[in-house]
C-alpha atoms as a PDB file:
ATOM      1  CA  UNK A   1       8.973   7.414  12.354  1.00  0.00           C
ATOM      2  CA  UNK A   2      12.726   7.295  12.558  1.00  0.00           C
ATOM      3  CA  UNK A   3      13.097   9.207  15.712  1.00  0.00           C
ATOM      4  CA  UNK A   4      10.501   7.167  17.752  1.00  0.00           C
ATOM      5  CA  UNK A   5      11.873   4.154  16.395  1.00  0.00           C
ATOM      6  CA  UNK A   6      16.077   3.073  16.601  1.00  0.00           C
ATOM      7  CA  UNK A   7      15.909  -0.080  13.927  1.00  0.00           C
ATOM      8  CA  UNK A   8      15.908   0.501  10.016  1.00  0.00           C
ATOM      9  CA  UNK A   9      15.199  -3.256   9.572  1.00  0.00           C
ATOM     10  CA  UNK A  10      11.619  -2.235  12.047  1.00  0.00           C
ATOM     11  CA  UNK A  11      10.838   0.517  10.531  1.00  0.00           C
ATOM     12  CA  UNK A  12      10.903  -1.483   7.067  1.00  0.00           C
ATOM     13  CA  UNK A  13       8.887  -4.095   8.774  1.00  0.00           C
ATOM     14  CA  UNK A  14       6.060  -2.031   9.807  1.00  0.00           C
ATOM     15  CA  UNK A  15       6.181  -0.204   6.064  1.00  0.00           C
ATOM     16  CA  UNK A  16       5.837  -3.333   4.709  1.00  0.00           C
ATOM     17  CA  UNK A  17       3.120  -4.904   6.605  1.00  0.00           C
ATOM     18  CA  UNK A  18       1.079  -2.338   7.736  1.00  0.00           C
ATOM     19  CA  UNK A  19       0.269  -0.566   4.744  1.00  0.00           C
ATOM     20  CA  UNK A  20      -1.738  -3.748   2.916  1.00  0.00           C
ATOM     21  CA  UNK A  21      -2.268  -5.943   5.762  1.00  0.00           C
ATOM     22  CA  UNK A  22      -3.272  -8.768   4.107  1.00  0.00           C
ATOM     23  CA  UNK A  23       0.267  -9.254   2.505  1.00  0.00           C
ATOM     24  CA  UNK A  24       1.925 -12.139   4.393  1.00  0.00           C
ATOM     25  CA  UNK A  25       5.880 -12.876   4.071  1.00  0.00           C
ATOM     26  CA  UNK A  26       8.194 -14.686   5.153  1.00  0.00           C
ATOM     27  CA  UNK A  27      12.121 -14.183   6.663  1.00  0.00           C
ATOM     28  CA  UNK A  28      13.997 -14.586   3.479  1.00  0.00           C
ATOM     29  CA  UNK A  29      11.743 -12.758   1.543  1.00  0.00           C
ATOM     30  CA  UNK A  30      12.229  -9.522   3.666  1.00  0.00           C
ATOM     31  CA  UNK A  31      15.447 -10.320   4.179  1.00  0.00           C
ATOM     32  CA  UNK A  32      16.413 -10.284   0.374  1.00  0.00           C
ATOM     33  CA  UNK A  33      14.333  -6.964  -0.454  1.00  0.00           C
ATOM     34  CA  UNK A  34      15.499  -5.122   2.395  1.00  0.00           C
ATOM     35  CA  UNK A  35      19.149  -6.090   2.190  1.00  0.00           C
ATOM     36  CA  UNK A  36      20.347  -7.310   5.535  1.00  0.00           C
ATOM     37  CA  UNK A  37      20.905 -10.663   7.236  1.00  0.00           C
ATOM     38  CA  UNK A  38      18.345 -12.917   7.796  1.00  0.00           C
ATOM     39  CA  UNK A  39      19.568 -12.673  11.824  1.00  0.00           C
ATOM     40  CA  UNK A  40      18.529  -8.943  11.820  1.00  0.00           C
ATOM     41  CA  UNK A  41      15.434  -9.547  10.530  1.00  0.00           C
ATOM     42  CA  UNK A  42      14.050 -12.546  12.553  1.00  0.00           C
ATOM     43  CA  UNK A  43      15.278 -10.220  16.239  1.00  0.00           C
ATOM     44  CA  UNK A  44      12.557  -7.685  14.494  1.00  0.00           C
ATOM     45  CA  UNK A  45      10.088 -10.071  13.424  1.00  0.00           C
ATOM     46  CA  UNK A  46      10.565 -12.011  17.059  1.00  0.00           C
ATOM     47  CA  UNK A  47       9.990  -8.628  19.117  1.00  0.00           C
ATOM     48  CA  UNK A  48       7.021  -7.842  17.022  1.00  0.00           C
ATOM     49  CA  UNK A  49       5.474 -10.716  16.758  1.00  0.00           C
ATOM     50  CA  UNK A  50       6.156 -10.509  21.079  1.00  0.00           C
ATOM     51  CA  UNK A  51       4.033  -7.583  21.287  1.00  0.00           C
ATOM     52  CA  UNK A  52       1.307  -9.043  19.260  1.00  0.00           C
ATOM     53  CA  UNK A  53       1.595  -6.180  16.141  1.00  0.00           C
ATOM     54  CA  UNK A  54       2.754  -9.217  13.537  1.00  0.00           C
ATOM     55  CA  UNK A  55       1.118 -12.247  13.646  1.00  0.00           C
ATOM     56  CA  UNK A  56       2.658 -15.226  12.493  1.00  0.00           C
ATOM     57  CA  UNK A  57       1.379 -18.662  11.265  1.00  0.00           C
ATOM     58  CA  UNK A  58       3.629 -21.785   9.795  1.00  0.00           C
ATOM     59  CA  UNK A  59       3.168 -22.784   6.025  1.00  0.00           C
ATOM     60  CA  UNK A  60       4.640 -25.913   5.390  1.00  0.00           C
ATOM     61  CA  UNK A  61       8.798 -25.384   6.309  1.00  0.00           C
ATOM     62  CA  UNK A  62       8.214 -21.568   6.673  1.00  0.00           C
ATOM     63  CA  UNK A  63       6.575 -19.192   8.532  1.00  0.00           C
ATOM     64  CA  UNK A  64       4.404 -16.147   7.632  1.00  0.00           C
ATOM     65  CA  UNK A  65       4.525 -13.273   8.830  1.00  0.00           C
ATOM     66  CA  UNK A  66       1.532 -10.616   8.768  1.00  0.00           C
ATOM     67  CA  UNK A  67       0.052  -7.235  10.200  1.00  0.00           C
ATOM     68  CA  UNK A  68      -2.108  -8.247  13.185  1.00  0.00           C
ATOM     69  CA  UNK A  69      -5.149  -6.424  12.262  1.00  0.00           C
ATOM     70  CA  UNK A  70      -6.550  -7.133  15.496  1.00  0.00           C
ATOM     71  CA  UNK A  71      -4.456  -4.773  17.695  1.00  0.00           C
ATOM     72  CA  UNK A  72      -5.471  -1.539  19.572  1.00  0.00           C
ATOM     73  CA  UNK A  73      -2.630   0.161  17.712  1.00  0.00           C
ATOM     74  CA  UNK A  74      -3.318  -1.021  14.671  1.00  0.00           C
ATOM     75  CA  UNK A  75      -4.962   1.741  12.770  1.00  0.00           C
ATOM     76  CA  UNK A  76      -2.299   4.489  13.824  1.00  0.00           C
ATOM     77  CA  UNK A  77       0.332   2.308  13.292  1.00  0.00           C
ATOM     78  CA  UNK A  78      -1.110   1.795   9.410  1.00  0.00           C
ATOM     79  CA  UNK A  79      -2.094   5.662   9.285  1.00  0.00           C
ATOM     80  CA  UNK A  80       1.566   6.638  10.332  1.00  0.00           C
ATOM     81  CA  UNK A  81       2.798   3.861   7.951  1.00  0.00           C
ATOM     82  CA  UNK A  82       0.562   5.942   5.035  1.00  0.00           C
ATOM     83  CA  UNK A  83       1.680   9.186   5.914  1.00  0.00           C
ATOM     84  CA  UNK A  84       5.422   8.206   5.987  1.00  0.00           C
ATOM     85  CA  UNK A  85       4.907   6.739   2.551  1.00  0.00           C
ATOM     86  CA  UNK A  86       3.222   9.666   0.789  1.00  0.00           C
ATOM     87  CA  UNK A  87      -0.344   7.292   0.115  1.00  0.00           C
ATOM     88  CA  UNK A  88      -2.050   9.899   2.729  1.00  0.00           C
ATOM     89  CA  UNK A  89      -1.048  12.951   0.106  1.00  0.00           C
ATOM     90  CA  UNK A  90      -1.355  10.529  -2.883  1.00  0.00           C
ATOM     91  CA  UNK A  91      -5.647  10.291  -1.503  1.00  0.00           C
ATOM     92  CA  UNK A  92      -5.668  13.916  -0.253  1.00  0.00           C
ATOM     93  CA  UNK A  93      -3.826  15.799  -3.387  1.00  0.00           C
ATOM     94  CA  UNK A  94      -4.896  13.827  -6.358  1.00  0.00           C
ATOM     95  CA  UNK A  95      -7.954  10.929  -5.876  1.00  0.00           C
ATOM     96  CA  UNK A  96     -10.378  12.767  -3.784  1.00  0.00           C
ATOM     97  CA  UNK A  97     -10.107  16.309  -5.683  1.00  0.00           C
ATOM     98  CA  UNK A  98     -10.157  14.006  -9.466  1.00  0.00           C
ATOM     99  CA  UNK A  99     -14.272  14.774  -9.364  1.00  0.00           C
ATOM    100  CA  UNK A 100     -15.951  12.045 -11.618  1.00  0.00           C
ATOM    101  CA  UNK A 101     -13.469   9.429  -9.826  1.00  0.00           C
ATOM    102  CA  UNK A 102     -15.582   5.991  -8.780  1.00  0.00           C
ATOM    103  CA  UNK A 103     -12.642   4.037  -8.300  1.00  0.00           C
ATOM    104  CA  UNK A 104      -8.761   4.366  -7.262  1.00  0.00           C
ATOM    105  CA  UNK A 105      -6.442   1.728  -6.952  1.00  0.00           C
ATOM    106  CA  UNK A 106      -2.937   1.301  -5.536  1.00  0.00           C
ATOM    107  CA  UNK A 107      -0.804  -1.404  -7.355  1.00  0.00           C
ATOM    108  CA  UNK A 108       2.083  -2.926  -7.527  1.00  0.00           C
ATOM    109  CA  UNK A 109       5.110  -2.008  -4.952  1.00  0.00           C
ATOM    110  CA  UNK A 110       3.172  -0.027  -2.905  1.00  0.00           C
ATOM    111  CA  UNK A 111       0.095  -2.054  -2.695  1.00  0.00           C
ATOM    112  CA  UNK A 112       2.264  -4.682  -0.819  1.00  0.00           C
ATOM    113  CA  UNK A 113       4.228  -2.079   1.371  1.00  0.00           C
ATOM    114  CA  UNK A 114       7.391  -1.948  -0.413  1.00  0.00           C
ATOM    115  CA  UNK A 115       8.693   2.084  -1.154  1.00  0.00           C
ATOM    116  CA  UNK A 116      10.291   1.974  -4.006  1.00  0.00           C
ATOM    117  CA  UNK A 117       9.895   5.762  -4.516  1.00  0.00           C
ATOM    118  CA  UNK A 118       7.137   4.812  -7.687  1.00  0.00           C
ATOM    119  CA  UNK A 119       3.534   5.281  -6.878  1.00  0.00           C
ATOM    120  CA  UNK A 120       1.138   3.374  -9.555  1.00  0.00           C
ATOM    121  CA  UNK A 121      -2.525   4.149  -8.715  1.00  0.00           C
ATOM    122  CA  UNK A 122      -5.140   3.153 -11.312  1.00  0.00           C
ATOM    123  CA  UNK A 123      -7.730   5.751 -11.442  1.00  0.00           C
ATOM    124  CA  UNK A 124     -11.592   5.095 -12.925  1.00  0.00           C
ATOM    125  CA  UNK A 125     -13.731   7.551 -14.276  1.00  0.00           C
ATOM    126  CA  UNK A 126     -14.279  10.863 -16.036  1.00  0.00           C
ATOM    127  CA  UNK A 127     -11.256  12.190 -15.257  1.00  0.00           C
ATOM    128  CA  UNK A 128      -9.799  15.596 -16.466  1.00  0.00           C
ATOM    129  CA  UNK A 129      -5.902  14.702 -17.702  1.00  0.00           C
ATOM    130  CA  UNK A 130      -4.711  18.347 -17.655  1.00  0.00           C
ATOM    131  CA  UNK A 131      -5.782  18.427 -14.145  1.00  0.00           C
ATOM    132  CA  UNK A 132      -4.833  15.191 -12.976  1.00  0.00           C
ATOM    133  CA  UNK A 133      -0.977  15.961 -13.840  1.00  0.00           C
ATOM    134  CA  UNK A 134      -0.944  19.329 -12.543  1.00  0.00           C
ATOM    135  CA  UNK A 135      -1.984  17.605  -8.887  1.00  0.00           C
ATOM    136  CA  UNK A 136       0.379  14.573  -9.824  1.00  0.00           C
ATOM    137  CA  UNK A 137       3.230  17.147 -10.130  1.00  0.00           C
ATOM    138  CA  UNK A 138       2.406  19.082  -7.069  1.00  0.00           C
ATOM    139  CA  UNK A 139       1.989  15.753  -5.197  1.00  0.00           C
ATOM    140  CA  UNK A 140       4.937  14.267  -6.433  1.00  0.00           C
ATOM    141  CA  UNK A 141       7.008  17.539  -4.996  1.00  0.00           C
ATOM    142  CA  UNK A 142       5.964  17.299  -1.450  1.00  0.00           C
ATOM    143  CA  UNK A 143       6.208  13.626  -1.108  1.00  0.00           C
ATOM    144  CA  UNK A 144       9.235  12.981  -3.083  1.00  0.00           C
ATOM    145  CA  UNK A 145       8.115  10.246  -4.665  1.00  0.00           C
ATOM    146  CA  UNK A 146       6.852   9.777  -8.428  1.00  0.00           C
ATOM    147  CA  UNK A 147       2.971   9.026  -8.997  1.00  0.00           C
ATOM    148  CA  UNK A 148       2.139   7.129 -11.971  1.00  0.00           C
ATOM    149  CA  UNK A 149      -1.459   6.452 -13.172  1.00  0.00           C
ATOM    150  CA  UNK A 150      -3.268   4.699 -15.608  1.00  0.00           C
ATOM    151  CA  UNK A 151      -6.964   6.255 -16.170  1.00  0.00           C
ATOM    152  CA  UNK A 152      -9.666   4.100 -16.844  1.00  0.00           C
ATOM    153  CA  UNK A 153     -13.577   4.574 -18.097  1.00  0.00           C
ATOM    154  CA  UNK A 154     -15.662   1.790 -15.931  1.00  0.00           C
ATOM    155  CA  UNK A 155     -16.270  -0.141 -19.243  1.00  0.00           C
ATOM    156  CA  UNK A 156     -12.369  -0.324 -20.137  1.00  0.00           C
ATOM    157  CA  UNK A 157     -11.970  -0.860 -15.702  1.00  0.00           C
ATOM    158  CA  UNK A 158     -14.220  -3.956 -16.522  1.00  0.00           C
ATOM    159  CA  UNK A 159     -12.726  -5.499 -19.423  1.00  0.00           C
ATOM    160  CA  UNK A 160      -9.187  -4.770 -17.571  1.00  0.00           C
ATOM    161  CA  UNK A 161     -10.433  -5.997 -14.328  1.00  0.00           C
ATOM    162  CA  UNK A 162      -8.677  -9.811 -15.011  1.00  0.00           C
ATOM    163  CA  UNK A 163      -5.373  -8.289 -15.177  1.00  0.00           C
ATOM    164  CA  UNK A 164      -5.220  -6.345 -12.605  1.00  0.00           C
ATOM    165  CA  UNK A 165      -6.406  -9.038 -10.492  1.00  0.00           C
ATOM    166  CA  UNK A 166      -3.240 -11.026 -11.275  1.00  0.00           C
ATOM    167  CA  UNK A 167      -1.349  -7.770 -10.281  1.00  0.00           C
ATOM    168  CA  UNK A 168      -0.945  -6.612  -6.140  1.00  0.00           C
ATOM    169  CA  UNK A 169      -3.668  -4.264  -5.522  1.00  0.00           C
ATOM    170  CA  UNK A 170      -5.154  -2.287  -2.956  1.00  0.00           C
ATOM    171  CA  UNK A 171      -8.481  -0.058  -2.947  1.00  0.00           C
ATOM    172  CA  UNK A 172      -7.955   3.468  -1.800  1.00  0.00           C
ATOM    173  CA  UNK A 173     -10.867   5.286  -2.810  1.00  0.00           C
ATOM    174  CA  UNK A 174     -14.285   4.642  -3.553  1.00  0.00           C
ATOM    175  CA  UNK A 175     -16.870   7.043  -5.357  1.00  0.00           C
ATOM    176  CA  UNK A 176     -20.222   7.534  -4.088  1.00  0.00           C
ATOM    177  CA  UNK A 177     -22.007   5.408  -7.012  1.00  0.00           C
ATOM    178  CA  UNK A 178     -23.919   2.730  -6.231  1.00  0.00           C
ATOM    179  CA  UNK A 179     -23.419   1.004  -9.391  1.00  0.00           C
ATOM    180  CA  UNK A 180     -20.238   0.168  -9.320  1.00  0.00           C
ATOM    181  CA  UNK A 181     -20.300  -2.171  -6.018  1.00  0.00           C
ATOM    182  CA  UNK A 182     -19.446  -4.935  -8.007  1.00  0.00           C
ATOM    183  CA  UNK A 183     -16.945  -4.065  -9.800  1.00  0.00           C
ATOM    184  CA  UNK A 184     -14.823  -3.644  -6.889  1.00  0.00           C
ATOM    185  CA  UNK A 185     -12.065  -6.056  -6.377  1.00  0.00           C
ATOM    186  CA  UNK A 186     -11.349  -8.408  -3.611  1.00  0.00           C
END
């Protein structure tokens, strides 16, 4: 993304937003977590918001800024945004080859964009730990990026579910059951 792209501070940007959507922020915010000037950040934020990728809306003395969903290039944007970040590998090398997996969460950092090199997925199901670590490990090689995970049955998912609701989450894989539609969470 580097190469088709000149600004860090962009780059960040698009991370950030693209990979959950739904995550709105504002100037200072990104400003403080990606460490440069306020100044740098609003030029980004003003050309993207230009082009129609961010969409922006005023809350009270601030404004928020937010993946515009809407766009034509808005699911390769948030596909190249996956790949760059390792979540692509996390769902092909570990949560789709799990078996007995109905649910897979990404929480945390990641869940609202930011890379801070630790990937925190909570996995639900029958789920073989021996081979769950040897794809972690193998994962974790090519993406250079650690993968934590907290397994789950769905009655310990269901008594957890509160908590992880207070927590930044993101669904990344669903299971074929039926029965589990509504345990799902927003």
């Amino acid at each position: 993304m580097t190469g088709i792209i000149a600004s860090k501070t962009r780059i960040k940007l698009l991370m950030r937003l693209f990979l959950n959507p739904f995550t709105k922020s504002y100037l200072r915010e990104l400003a403080k977590e990606f460490n440069v000037s306020t100044n740098a950040v609003r030029e980004e934020l003003n050309q993207l918001t230009k082009t129609k990728l961010l969409k922006s809306e005023k809350s009270g003395r601030q404004v928020l800024y937010s993946a515009n969903t809407d766009h034509a290039l808005f699911p390769e944007l948030k596909s190249m945004v996956s790949k760059v970040m390792g979540i692509d590998q996390v769902v092909d090398g570990i949560v789709s080859r799990l078996g007995d997996l109905e649910l897979a969460y990404l929480i945390d950092d990641y869940a609202e964009g930011k890379d801070t090199g630790i990937i925190d997925l909570v996995l639900v199901g029958n789920i073989d730990h021996y081979h769950l670590n040897d794809l972690s490990r193998k994962t974790e090689r090519y993406i250079k990026r650690k993968v934590r995970t907290l397994v789950l049955s769905m009655d310990e998912f269901i008594d957890y579910k509160t908590q992880l609701q207070k927590r930044s989450h993101m669904l990344i894989w669903e299971g074929k059951k039926e029965n589990h539609r509504n345990w799902i969470l927003p």
